[in-house]
Protein backbone atom coordinates (compact mmCIF):
# COMPACT_ATOMS: atom_id res chain seq x y z
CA UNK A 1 -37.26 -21.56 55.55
CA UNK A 2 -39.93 -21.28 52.70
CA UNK A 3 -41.05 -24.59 51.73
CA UNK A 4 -44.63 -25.76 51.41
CA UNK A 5 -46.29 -28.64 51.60
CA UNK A 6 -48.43 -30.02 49.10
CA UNK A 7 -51.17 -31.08 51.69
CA UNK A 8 -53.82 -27.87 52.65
CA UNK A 9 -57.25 -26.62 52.19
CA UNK A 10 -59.12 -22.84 51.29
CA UNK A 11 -62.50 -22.03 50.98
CA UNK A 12 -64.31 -18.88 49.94
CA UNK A 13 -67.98 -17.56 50.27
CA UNK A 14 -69.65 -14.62 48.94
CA UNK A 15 -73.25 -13.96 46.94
CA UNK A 16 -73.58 -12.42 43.46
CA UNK A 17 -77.33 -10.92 42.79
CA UNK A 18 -80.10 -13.45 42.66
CA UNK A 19 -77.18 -16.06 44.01
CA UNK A 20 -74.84 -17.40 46.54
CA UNK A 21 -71.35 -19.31 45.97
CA UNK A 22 -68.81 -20.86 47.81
CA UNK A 23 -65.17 -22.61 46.76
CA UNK A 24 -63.96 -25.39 48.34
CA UNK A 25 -60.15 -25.85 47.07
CA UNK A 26 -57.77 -29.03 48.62
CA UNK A 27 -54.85 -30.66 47.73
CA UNK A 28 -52.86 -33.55 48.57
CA UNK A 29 -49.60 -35.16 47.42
CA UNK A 30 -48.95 -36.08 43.24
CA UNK A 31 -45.62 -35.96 41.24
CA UNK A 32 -46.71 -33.44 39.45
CA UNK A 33 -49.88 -30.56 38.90
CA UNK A 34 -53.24 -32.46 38.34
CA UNK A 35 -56.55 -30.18 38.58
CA UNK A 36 -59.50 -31.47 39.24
CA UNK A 37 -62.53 -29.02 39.12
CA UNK A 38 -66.37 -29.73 40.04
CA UNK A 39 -68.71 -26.80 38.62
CA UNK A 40 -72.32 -26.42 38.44
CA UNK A 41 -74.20 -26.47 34.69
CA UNK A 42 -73.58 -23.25 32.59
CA UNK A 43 -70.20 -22.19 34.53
CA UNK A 44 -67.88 -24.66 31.99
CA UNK A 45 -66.99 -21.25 30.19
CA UNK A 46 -64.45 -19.95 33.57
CA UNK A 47 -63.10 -23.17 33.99
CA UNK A 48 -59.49 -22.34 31.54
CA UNK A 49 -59.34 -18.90 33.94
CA UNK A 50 -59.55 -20.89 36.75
CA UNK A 51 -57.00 -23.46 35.62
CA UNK A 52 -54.32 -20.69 34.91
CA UNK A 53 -54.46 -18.81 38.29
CA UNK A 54 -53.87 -22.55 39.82
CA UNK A 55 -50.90 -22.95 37.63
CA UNK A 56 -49.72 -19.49 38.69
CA UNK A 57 -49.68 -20.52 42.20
CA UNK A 58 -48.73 -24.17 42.55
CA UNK A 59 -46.02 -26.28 40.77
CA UNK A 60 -47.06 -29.91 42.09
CA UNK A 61 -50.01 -31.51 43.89
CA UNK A 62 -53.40 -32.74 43.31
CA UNK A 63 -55.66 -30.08 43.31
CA UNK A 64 -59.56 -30.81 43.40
CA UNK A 65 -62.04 -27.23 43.44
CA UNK A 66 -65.44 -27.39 44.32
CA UNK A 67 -68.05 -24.84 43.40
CA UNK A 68 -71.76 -24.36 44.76
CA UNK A 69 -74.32 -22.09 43.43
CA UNK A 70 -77.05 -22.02 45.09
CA UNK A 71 -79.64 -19.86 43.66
CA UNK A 72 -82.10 -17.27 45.91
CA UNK A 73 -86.00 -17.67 45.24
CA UNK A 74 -86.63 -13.72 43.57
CA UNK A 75 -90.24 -11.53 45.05
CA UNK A 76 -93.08 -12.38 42.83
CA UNK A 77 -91.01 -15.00 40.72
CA UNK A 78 -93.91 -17.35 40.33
CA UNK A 79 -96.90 -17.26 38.07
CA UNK A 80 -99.76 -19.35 37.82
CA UNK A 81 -100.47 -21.28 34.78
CA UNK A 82 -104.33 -20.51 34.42
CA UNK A 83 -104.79 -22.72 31.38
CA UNK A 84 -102.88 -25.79 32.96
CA UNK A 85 -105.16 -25.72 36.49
CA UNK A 86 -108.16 -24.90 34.33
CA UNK A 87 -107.12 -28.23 32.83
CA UNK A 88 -106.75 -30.11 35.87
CA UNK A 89 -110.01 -28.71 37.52
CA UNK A 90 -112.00 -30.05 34.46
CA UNK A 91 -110.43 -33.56 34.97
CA UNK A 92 -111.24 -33.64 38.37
CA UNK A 93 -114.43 -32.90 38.18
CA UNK A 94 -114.59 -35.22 35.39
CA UNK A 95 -113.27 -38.18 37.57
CA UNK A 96 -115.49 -37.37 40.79
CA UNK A 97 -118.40 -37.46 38.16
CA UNK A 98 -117.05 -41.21 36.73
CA UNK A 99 -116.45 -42.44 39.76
CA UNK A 100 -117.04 -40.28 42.80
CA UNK A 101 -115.28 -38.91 45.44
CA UNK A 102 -114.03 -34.74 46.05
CA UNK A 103 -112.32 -32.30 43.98
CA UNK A 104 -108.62 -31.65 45.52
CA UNK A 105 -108.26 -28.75 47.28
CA UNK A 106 -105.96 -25.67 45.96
CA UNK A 107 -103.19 -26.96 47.74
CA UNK A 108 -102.70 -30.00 46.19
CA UNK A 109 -103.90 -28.99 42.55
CA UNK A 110 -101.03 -26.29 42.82
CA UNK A 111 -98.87 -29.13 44.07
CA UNK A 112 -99.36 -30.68 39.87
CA UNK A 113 -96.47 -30.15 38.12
CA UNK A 114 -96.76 -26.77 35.33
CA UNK A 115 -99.73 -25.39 37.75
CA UNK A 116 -97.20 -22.74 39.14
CA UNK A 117 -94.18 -21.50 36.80
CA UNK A 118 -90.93 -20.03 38.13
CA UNK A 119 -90.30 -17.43 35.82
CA UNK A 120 -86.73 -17.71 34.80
CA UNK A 121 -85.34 -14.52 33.25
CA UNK A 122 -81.94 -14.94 30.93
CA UNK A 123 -79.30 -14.01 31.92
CA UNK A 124 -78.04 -10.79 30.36
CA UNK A 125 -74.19 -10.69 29.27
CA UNK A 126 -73.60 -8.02 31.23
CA UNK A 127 -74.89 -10.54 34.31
CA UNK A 128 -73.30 -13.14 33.00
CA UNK A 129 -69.66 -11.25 33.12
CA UNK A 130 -70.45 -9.71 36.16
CA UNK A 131 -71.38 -13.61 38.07
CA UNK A 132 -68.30 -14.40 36.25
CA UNK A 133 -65.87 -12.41 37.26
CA UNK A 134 -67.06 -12.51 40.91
CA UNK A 135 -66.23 -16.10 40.78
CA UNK A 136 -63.13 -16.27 39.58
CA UNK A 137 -61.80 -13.50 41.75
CA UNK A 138 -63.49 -15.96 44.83
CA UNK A 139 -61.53 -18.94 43.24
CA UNK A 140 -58.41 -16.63 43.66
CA UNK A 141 -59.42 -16.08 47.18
CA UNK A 142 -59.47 -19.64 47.91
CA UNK A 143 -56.41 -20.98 46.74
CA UNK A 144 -54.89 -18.29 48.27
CA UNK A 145 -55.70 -19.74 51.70
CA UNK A 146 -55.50 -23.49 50.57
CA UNK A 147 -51.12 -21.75 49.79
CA UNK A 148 -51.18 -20.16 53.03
CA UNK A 149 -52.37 -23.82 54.29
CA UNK A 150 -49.40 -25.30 52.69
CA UNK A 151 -47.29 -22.53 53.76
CA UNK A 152 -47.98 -23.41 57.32
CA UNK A 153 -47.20 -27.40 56.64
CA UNK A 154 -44.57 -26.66 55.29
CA UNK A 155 -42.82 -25.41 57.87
CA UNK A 156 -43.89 -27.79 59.94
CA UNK A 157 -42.05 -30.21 57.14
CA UNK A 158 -38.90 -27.54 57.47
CA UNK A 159 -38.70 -27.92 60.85
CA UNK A 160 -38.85 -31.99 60.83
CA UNK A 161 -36.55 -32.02 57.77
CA UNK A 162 -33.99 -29.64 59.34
CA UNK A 163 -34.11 -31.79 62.75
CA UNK A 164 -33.26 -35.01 59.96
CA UNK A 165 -30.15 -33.60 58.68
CA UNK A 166 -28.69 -32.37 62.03
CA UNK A 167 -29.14 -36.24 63.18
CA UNK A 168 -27.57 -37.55 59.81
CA UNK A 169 -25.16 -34.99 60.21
CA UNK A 170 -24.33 -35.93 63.78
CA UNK A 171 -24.10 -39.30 63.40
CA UNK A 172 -21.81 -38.75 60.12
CA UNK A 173 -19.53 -36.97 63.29
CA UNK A 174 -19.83 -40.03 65.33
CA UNK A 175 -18.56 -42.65 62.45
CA UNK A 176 -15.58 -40.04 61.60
CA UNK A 177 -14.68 -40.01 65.22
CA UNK A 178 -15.06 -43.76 65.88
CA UNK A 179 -12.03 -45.22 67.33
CA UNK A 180 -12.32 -48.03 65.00
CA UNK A 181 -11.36 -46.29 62.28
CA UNK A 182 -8.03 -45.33 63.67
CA UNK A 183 -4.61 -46.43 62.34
CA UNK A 184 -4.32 -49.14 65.30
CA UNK A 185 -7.39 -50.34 65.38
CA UNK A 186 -7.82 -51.16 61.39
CA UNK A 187 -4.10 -52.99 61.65
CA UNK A 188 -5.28 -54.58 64.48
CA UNK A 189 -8.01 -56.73 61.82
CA UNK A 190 -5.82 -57.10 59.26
CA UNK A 191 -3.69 -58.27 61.11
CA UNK A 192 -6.18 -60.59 62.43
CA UNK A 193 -7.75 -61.55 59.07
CA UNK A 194 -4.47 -62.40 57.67
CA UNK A 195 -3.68 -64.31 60.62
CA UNK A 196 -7.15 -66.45 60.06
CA UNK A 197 -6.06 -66.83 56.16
CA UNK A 198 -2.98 -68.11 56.91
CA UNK A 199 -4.51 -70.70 59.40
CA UNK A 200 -6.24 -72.07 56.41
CA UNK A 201 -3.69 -71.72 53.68
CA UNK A 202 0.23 -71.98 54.70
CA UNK A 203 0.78 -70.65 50.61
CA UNK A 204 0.51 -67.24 50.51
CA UNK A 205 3.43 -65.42 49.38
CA UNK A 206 4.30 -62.22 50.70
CA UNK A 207 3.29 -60.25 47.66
CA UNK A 208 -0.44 -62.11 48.11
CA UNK A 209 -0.42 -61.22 52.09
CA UNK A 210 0.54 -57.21 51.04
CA UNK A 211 -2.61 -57.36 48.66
CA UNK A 212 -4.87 -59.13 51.09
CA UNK A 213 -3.65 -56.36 52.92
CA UNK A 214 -4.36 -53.47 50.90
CA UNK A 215 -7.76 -54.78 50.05
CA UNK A 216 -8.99 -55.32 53.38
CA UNK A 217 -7.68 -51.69 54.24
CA UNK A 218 -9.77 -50.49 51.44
CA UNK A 219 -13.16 -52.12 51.98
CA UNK A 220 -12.35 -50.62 55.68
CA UNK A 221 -12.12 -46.97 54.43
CA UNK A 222 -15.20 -44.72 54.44
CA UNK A 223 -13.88 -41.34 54.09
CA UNK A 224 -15.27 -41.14 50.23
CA UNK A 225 -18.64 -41.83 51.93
CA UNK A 226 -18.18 -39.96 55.08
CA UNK A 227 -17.14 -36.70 52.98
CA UNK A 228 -19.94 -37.08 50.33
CA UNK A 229 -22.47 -37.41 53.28
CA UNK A 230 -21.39 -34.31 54.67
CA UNK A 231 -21.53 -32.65 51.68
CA UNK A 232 -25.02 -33.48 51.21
CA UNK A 233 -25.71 -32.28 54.64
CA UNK A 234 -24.78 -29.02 53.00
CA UNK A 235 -27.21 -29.25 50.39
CA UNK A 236 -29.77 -29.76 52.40
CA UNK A 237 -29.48 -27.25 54.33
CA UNK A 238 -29.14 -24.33 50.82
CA UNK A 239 -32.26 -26.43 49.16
CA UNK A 240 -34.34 -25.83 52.41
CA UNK A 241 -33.63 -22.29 52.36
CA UNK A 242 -34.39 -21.90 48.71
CA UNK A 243 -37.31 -19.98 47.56
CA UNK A 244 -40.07 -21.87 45.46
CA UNK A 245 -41.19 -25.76 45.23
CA UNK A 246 -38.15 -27.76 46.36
CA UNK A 247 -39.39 -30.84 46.63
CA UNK A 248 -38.11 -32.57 44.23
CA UNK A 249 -34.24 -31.21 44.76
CA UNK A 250 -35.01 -32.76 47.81
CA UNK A 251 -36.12 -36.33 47.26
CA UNK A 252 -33.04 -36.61 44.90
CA UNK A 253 -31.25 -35.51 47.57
CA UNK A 254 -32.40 -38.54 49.80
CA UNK A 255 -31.61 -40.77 47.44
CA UNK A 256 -28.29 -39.55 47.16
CA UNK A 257 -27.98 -39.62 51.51
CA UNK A 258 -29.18 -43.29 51.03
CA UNK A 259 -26.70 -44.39 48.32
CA UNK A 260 -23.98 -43.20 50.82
CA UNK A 261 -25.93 -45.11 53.66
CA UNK A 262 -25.52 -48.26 51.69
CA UNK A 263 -21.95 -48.10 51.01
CA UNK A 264 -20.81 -47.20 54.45
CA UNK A 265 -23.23 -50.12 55.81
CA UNK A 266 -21.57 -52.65 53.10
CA UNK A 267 -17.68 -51.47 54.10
CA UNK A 268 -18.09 -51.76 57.79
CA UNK A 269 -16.06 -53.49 59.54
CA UNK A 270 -16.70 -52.68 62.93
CA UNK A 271 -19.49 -53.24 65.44
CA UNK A 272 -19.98 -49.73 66.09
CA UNK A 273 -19.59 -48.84 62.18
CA UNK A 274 -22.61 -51.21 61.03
CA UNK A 275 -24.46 -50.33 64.30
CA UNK A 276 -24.53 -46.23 63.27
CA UNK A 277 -24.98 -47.12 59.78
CA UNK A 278 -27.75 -48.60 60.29
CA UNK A 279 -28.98 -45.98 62.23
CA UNK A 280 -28.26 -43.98 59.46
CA UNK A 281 -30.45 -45.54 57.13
CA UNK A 282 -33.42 -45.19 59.68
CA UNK A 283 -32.99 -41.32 59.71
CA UNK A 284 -32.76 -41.39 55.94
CA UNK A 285 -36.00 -43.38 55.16
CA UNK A 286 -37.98 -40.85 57.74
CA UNK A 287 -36.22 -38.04 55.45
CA UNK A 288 -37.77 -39.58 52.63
CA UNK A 289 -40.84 -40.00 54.11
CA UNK A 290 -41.51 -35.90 54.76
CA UNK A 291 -39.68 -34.74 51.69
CA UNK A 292 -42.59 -36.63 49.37
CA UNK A 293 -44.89 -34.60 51.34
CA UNK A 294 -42.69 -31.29 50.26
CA UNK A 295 -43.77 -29.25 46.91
């Protein structure tokens, strides 16, 4: 079985020159694609590259990406501003002369804000292209493992879902096989209901009995229900083992095993009917439950 989930998390970690970067991609459930990206200042420019190769890999989910630079401190990058500490030195002496006390020391006059400069080369293109491209190919990376995350839910979710159908299936069996439903057994109530209508009202015709009749037969009759339930069992079963996202095939397909649910609940007659039909229903809503979790 193929599916995914829509639940998973990838991360990625490299370094670039003068830099080091990591991704942080997760997702979580949404009825559609929604993609959320977090990037530092001046990296706005990959963010539609980054967007497609998301698209290319996931149909639904929301996806939020995280990316940290974290810049490395370069050999001789700082320079002392001369003028600024000649400044500084002038106004301290100036103040111990006003109103006493020491000069600083060096440490904290270098401490003053513009005393030491970090020189900050630009970036050439050719950098820029280079950082660029590094980043985007560690995006890819990423979301990569965040599928392969989802990959392995998902078969977790196969293996839950599949276990779902066999028990609707199964208990589909057990109604079809119920020895209520037999030919004695449903003449055997209407037989009895008609026998409580008559105790009440001594004026039914015969024609009015045979309809009574044929209307309690029908309400009794879940075969339409019975067949359409193992027919989705079918489906189930060919969706799960399709390639691609699925999930929505599938939550239709709940919907549909509920509808039938319903129905066979509502025409019960039985003790035994209403007691597996509502056993039914349980299995269904836990089917539900996973296949929202299914891309």
């Amino acid at each position: 079985m193929t599916i995914a989930s829509m639940t998973g998390f990838g991360r990625s970690e490299g370094a670039g020159e003068g830099f080091v970067w990591a991704w942080e991609a997760r997702s979580v459930n949404g009825r559609g694609l929604d993609i959320r990206m977090r990037l530092p200042p001046g990296n706005d420019a990959i963010e539609p590259a980054l967007r497609e190769l998301a698209a290319k890999r996931f149909v639904r989910g929301n996806v939020n990406a995280t990316l940290t630079i974290d810049r490395l401190q370069a050999a001789g990058a700082l320079r002392l501003n001369e003028a600024v500490l000649a400044d500084l030195v002038k106004a301290a002496d100036r103040a111990a002369e006003l109103i006493g006390g020491a000069r600083p020391d060096t440490a904290a006059l270098l401490a003053f804000k513009g005393v030491l400069d970090q020189n900050d080369t630009s970036e050439t293109a050719d950098a820029r292209a280079a950082r660029e491209k590094q980043l985007i190919a560690g995006f890819d990376v990423a979301l990569e493992r965040l599928a392969e995350a989802r990959r392995a839910e998902g078969a977790r979710l196969a293996s839950v879902i599949s276990e779902q159908v066999n028990d609707i299936e199964r208990i589909t069996a057990t109604v079809r096989a119920s020895p209520s439903r037999s030919v004695d057994a449903i003449r055997a109530r209407i037989k009895d209901q008609i026998g409580r209508l008559l105790e009440t009202d001594t004026s039914f015709d015969a024609e009015r009995l045979h309809q009574e009749a044929m209307l309690i037969a029908t309400r009794a009759d879940v075969e339409e229900e019975l067949a359409r339930l193992t027919a989705h069992v079918a489906a189930a079963r060919e969706i799960l083992s399709e390639p691609g996202a699925v999930g929505r095939k599938l939550d239709f397909l709940a919907q549909e095993f509920n509808r039938e649910a319903n129905t066979l609940c509502s025409k019960a007659n039985a003790v035994d009917i209403t007691r597996l039909g509502l056993s039914l229903k349980t299995v269904i809503d836990q089917l539900r439950e996973q296949v929202q979790n299914v891309e």
